[in-house]
PDB file of N, CA and C in Angstrom:
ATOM      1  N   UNK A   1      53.846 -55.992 -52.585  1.00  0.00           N
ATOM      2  CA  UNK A   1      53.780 -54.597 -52.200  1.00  0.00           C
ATOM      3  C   UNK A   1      53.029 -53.803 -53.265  1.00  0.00           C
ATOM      4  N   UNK A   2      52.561 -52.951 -52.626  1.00  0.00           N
ATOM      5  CA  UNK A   2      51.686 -51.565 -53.815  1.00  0.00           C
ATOM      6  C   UNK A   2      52.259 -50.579 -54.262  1.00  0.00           C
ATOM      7  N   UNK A   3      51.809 -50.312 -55.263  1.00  0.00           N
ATOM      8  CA  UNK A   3      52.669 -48.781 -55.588  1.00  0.00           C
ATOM      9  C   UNK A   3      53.288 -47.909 -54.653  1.00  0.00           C
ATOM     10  N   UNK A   4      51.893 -47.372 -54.061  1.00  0.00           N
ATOM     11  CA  UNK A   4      51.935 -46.651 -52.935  1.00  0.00           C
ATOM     12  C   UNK A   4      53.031 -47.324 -51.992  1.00  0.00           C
ATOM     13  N   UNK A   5      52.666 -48.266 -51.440  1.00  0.00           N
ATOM     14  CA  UNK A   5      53.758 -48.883 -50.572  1.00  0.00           C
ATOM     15  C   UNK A   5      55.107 -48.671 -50.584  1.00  0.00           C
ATOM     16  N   UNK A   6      55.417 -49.408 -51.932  1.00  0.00           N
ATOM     17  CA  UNK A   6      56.931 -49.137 -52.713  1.00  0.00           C
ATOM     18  C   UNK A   6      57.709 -47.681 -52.285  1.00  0.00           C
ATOM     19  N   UNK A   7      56.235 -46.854 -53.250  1.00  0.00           N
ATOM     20  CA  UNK A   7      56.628 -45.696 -53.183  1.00  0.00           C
ATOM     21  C   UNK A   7      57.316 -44.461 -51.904  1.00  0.00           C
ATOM     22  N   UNK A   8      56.426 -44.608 -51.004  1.00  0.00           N
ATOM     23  CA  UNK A   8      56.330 -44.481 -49.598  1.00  0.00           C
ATOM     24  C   UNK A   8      57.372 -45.282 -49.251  1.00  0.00           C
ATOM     25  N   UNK A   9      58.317 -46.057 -49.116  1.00  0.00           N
ATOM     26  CA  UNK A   9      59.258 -46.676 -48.515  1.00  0.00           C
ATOM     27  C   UNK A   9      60.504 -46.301 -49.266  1.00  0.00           C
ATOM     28  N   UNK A  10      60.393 -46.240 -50.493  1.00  0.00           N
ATOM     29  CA  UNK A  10      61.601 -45.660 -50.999  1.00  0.00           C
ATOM     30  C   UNK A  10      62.015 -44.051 -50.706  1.00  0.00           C
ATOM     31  N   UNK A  11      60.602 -43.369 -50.505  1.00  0.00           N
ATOM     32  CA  UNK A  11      60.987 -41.604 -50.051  1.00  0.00           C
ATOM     33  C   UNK A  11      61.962 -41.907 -48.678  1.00  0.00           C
ATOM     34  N   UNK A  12      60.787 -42.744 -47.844  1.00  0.00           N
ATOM     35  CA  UNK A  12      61.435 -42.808 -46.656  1.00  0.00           C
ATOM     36  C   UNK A  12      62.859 -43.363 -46.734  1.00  0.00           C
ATOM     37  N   UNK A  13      63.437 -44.028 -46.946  1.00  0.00           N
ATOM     38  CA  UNK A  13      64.866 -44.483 -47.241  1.00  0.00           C
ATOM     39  C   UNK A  13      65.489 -43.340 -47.534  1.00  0.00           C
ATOM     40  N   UNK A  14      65.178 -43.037 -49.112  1.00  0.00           N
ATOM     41  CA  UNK A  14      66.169 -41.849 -49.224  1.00  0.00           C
ATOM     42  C   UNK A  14      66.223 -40.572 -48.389  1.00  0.00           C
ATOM     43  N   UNK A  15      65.106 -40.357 -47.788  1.00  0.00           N
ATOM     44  CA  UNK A  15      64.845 -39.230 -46.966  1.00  0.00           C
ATOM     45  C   UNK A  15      65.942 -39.645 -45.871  1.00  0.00           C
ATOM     46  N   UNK A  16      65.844 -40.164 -44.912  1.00  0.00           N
ATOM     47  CA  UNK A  16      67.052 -41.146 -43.819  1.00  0.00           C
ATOM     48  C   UNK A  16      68.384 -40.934 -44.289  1.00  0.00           C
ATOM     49  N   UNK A  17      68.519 -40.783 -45.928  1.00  0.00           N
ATOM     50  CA  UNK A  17      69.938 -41.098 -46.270  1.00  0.00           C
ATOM     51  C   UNK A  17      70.633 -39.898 -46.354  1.00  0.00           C
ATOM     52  N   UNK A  18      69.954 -38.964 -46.313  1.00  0.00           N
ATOM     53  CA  UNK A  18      70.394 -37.456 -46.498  1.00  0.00           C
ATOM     54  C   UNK A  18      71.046 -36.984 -45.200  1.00  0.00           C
ATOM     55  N   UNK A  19      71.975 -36.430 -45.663  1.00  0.00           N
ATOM     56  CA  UNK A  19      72.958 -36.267 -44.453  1.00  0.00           C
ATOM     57  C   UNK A  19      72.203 -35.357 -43.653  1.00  0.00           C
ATOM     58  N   UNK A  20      72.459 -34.834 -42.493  1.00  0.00           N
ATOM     59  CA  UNK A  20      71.863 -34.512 -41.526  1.00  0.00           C
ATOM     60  C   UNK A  20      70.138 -34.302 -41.215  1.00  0.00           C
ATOM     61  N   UNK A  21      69.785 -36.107 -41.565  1.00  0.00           N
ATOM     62  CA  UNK A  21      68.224 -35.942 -40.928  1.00  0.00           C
ATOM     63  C   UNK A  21      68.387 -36.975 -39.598  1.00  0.00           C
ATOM     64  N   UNK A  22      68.067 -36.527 -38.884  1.00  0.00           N
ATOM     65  CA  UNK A  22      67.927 -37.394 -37.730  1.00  0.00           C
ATOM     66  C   UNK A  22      66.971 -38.284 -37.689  1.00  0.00           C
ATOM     67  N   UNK A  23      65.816 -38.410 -38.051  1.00  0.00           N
ATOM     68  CA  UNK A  23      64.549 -39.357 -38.232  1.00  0.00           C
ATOM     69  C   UNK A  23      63.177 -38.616 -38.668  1.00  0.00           C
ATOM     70  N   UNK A  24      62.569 -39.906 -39.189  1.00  0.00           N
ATOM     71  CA  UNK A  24      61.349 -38.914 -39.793  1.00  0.00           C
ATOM     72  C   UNK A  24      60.253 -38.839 -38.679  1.00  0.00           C
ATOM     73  N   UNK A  25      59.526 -37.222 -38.731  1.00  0.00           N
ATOM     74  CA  UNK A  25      58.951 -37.156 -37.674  1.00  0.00           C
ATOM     75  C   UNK A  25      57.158 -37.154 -38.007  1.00  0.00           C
ATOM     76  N   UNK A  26      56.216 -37.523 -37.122  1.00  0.00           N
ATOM     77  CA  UNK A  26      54.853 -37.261 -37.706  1.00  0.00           C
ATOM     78  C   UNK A  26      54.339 -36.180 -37.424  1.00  0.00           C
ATOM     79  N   UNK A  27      54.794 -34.907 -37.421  1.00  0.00           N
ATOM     80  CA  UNK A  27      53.804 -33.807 -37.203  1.00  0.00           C
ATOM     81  C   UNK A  27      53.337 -33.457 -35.744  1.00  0.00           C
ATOM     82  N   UNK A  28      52.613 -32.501 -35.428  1.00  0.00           N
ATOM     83  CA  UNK A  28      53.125 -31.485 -34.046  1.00  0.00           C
ATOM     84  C   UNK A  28      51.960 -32.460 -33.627  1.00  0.00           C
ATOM     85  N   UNK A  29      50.856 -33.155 -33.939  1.00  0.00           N
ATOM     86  CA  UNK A  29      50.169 -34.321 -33.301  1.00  0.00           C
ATOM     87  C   UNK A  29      50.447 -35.859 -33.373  1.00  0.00           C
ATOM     88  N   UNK A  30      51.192 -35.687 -34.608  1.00  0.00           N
ATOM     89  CA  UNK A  30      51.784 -37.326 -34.723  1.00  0.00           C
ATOM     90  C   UNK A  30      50.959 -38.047 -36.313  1.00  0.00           C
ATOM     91  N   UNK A  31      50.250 -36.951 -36.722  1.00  0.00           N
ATOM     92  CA  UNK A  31      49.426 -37.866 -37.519  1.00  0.00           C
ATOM     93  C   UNK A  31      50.047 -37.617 -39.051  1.00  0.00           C
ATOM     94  N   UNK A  32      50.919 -37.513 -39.469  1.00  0.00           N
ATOM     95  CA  UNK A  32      51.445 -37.324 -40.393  1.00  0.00           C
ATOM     96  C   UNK A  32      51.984 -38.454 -40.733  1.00  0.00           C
ATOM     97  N   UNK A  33      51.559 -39.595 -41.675  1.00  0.00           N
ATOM     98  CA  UNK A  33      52.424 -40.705 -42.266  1.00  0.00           C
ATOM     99  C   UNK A  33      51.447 -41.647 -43.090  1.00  0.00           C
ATOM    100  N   UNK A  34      51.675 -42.667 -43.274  1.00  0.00           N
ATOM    101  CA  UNK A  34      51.182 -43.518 -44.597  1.00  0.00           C
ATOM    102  C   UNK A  34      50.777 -44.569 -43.653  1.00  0.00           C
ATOM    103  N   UNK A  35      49.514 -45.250 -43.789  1.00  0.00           N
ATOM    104  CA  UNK A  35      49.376 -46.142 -43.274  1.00  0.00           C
ATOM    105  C   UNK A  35      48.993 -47.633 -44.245  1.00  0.00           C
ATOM    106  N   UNK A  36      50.682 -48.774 -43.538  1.00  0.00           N
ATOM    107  CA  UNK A  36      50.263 -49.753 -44.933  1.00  0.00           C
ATOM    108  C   UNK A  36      50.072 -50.943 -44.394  1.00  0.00           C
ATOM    109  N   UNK A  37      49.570 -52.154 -44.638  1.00  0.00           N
ATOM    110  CA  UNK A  37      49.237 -53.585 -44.527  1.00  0.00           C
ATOM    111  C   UNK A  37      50.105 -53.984 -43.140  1.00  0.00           C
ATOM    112  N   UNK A  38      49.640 -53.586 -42.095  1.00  0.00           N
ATOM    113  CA  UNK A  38      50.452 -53.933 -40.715  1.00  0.00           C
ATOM    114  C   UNK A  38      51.403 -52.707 -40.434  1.00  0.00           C
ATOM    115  N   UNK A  39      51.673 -51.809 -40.982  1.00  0.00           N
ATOM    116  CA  UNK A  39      52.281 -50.880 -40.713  1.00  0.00           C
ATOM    117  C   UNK A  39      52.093 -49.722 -40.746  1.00  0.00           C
ATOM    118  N   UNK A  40      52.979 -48.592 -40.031  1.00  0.00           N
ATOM    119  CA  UNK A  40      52.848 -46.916 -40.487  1.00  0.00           C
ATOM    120  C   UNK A  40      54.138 -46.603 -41.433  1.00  0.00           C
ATOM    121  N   UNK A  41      54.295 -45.731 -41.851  1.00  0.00           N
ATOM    122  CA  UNK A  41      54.962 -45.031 -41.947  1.00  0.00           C
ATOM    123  C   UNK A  41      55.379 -43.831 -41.690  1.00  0.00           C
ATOM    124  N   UNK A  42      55.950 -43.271 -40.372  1.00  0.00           N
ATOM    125  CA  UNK A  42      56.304 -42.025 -39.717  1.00  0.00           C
ATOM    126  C   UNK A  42      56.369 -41.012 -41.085  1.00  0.00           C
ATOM    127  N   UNK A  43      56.173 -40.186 -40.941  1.00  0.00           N
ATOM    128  CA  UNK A  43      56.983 -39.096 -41.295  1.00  0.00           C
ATOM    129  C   UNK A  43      56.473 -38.555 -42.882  1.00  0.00           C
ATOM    130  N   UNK A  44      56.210 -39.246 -43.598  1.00  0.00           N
ATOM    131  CA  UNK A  44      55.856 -39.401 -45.089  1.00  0.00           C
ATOM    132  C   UNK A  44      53.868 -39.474 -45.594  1.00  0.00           C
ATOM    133  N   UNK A  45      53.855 -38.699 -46.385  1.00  0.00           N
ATOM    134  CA  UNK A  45      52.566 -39.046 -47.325  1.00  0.00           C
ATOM    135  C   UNK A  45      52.384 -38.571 -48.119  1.00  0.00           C
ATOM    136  N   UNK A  46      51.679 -39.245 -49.354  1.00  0.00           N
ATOM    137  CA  UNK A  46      51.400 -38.811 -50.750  1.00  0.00           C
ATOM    138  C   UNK A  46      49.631 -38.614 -50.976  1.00  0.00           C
ATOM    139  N   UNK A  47      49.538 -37.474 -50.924  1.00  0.00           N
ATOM    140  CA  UNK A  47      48.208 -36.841 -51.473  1.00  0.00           C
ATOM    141  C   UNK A  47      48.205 -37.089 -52.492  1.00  0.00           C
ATOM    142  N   UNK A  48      46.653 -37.351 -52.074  1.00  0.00           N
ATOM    143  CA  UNK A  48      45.751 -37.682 -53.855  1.00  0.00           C
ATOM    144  C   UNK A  48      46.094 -37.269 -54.949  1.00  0.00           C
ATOM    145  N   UNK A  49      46.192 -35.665 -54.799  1.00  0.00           N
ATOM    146  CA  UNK A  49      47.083 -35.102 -55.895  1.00  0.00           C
ATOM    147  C   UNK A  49      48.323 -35.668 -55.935  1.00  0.00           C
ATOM    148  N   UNK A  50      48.832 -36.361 -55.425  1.00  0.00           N
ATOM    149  CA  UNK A  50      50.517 -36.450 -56.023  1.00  0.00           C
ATOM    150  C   UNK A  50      51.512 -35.368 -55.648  1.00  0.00           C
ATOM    151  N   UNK A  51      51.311 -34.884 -54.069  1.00  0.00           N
ATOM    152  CA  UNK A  51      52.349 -33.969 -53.525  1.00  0.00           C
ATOM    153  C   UNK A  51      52.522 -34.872 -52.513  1.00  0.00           C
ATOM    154  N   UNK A  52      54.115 -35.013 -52.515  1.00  0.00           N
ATOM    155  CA  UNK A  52      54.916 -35.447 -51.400  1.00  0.00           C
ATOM    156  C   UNK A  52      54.864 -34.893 -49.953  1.00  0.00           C
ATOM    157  N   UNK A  53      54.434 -35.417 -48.828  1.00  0.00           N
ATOM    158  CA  UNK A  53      54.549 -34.509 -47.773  1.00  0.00           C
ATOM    159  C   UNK A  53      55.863 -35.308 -47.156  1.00  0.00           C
ATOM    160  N   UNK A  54      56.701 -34.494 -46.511  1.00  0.00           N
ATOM    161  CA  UNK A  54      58.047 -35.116 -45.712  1.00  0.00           C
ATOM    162  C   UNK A  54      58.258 -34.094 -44.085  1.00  0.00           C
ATOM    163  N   UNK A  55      58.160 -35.073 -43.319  1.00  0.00           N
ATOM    164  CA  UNK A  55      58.550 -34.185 -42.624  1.00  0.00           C
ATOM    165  C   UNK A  55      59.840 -35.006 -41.218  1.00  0.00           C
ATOM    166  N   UNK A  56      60.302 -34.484 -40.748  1.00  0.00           N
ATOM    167  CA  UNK A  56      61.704 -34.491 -40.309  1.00  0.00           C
ATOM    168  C   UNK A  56      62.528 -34.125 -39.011  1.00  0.00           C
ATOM    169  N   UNK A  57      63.020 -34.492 -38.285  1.00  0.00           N
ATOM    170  CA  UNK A  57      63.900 -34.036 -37.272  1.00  0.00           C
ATOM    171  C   UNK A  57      64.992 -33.789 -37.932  1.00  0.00           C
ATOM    172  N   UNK A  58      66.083 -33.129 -37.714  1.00  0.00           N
ATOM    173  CA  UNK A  58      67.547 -32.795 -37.955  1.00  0.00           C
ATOM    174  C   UNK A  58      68.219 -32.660 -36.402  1.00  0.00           C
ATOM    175  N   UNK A  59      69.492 -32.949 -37.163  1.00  0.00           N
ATOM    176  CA  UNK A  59      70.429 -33.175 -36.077  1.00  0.00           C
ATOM    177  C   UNK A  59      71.268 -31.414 -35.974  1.00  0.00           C
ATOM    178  N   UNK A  60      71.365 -31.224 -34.875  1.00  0.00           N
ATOM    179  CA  UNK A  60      71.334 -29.761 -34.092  1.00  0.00           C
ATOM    180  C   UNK A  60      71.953 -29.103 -35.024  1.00  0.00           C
ATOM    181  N   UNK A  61      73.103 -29.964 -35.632  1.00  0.00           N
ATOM    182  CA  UNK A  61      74.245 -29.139 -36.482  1.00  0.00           C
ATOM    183  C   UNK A  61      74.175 -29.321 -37.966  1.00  0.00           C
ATOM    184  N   UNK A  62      73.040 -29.434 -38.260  1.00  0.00           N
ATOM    185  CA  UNK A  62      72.455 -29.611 -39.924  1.00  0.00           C
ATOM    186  C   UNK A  62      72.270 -28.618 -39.792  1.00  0.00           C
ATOM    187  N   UNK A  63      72.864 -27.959 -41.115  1.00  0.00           N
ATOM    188  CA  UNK A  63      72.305 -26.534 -41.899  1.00  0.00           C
ATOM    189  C   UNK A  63      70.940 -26.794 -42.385  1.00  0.00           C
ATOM    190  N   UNK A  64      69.707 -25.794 -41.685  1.00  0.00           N
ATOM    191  CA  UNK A  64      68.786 -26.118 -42.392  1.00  0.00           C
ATOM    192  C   UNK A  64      68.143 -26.082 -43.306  1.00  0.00           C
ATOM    193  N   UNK A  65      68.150 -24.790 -43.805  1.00  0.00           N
ATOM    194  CA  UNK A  65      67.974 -24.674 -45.485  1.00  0.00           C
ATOM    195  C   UNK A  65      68.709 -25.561 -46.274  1.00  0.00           C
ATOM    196  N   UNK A  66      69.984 -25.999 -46.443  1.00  0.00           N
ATOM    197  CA  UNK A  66      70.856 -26.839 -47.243  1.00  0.00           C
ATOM    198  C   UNK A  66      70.296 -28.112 -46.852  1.00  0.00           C
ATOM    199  N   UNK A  67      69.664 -28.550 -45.866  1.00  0.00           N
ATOM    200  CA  UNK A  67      69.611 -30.000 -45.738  1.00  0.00           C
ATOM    201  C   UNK A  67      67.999 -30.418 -46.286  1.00  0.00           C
ATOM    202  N   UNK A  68      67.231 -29.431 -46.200  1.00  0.00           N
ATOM    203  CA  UNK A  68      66.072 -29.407 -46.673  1.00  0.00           C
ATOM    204  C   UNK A  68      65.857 -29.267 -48.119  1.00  0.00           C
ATOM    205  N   UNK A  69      67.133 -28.808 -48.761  1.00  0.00           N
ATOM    206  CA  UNK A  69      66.716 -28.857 -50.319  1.00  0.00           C
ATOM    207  C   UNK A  69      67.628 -29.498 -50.852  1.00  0.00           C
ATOM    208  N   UNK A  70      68.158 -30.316 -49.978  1.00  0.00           N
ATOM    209  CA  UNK A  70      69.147 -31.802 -49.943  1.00  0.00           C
ATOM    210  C   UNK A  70      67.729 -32.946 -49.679  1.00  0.00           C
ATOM    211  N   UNK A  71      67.054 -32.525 -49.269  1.00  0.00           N
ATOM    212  CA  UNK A  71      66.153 -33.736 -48.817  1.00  0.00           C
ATOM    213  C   UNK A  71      64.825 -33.555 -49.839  1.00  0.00           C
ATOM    214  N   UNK A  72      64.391 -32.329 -50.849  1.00  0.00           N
ATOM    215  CA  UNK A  72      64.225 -31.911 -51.583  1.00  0.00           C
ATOM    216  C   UNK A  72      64.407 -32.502 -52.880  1.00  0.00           C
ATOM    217  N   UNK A  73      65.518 -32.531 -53.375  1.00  0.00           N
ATOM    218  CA  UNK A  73      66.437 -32.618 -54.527  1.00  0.00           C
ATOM    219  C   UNK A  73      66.688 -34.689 -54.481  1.00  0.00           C
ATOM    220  N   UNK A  74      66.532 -35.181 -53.604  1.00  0.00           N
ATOM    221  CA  UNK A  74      66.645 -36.520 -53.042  1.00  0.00           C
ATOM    222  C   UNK A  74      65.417 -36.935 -53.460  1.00  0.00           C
ATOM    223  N   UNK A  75      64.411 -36.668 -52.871  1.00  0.00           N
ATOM    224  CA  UNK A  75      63.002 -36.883 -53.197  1.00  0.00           C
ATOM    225  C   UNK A  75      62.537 -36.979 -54.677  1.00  0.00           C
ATOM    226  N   UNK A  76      63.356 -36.093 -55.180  1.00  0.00           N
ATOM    227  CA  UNK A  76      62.632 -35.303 -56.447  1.00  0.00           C
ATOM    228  C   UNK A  76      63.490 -36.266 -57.805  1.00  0.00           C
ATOM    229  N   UNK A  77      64.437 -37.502 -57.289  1.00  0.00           N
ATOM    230  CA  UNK A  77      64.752 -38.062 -57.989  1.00  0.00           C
ATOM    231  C   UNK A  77      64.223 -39.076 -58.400  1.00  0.00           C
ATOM    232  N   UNK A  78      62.706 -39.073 -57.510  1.00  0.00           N
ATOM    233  CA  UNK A  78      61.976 -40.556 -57.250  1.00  0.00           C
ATOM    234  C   UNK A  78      60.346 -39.830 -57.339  1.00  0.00           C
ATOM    235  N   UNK A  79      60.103 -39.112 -57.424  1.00  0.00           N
ATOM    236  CA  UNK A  79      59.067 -37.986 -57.274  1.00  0.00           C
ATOM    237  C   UNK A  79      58.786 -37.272 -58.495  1.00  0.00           C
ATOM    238  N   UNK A  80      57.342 -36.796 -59.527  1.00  0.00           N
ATOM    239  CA  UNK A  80      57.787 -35.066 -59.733  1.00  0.00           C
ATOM    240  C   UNK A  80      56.815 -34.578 -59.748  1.00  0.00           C
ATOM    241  N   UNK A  81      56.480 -34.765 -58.744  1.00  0.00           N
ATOM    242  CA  UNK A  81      55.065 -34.011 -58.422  1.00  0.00           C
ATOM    243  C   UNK A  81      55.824 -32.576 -57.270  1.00  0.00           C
ATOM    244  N   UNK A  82      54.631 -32.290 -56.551  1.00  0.00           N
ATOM    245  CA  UNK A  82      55.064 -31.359 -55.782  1.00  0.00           C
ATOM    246  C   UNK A  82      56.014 -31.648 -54.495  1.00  0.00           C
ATOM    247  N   UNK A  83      56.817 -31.540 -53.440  1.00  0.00           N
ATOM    248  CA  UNK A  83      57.526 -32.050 -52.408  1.00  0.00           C
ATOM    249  C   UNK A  83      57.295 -30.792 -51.529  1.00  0.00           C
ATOM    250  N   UNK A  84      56.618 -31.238 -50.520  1.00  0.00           N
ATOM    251  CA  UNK A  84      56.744 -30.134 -49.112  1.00  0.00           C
ATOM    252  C   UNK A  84      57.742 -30.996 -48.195  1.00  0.00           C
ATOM    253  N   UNK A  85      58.718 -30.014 -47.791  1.00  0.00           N
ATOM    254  CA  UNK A  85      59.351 -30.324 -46.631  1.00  0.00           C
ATOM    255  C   UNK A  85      59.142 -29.871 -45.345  1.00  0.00           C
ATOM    256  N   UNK A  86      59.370 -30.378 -44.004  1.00  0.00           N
ATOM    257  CA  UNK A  86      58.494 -29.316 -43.059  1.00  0.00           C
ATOM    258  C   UNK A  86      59.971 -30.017 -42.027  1.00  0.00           C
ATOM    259  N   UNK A  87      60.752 -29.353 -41.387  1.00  0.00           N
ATOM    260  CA  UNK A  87      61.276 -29.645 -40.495  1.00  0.00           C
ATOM    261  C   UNK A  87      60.616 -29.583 -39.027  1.00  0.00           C
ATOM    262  N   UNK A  88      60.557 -29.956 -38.532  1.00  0.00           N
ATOM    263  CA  UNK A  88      59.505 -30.440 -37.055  1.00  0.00           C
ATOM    264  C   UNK A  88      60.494 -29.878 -35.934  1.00  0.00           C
ATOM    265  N   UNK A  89      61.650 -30.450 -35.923  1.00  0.00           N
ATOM    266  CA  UNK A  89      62.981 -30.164 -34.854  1.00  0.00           C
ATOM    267  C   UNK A  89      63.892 -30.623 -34.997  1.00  0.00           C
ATOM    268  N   UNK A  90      64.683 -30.372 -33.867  1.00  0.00           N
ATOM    269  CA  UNK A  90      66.487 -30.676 -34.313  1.00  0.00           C
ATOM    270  C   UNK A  90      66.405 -31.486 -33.125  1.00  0.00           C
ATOM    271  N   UNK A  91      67.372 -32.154 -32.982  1.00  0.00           N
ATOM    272  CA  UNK A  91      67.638 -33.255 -32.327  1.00  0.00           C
ATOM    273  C   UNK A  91      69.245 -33.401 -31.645  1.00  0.00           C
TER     274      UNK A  91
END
């Protein structure tokens, strides 16, 4: 595996693990994610610069500000560059 790879799979994990995310989502066209050796990765990408993009469904009854800087603060333990969060929808 590659940095990138690694890297990108571990956001995604912890991102999943945060209580009220329902799944990671790709953006209002779909094109939002990492693309690696046979695979995508929904939901996740790391710009050149080194900003995290995340983006997300939540489940209806996730607080959203709290779960977003829960998913934030998660990231940022594995991260320290910049982190955008973008919630997409609730679920």
């Amino acid at each position: 595996m590659t940095s990138t790879e690694t890297r990108v799979r571990n956001i995604a994990d912890v991102v999943l693990g945060v209580r009220g995310v329902a799944e990671l989502h790709g953006g209002r066209f779909g094109s939002l994610g990492t693309y690696l050796a046979g695979e995508r990765i929904t939901g996740v990408r790391i710009d050149d610069d080194g900003t995290v993009e995340v983006h997300v469904s939540l489940n209806i009854d996730a607080p959203i500000r709290k779960t977003a800087e829960n998913i934030r603060a998660a990231v940022a333990q594995l991260e320290h560059g910049p982190i955008n969060i973008t919630i997409e929808d609730l679920t």
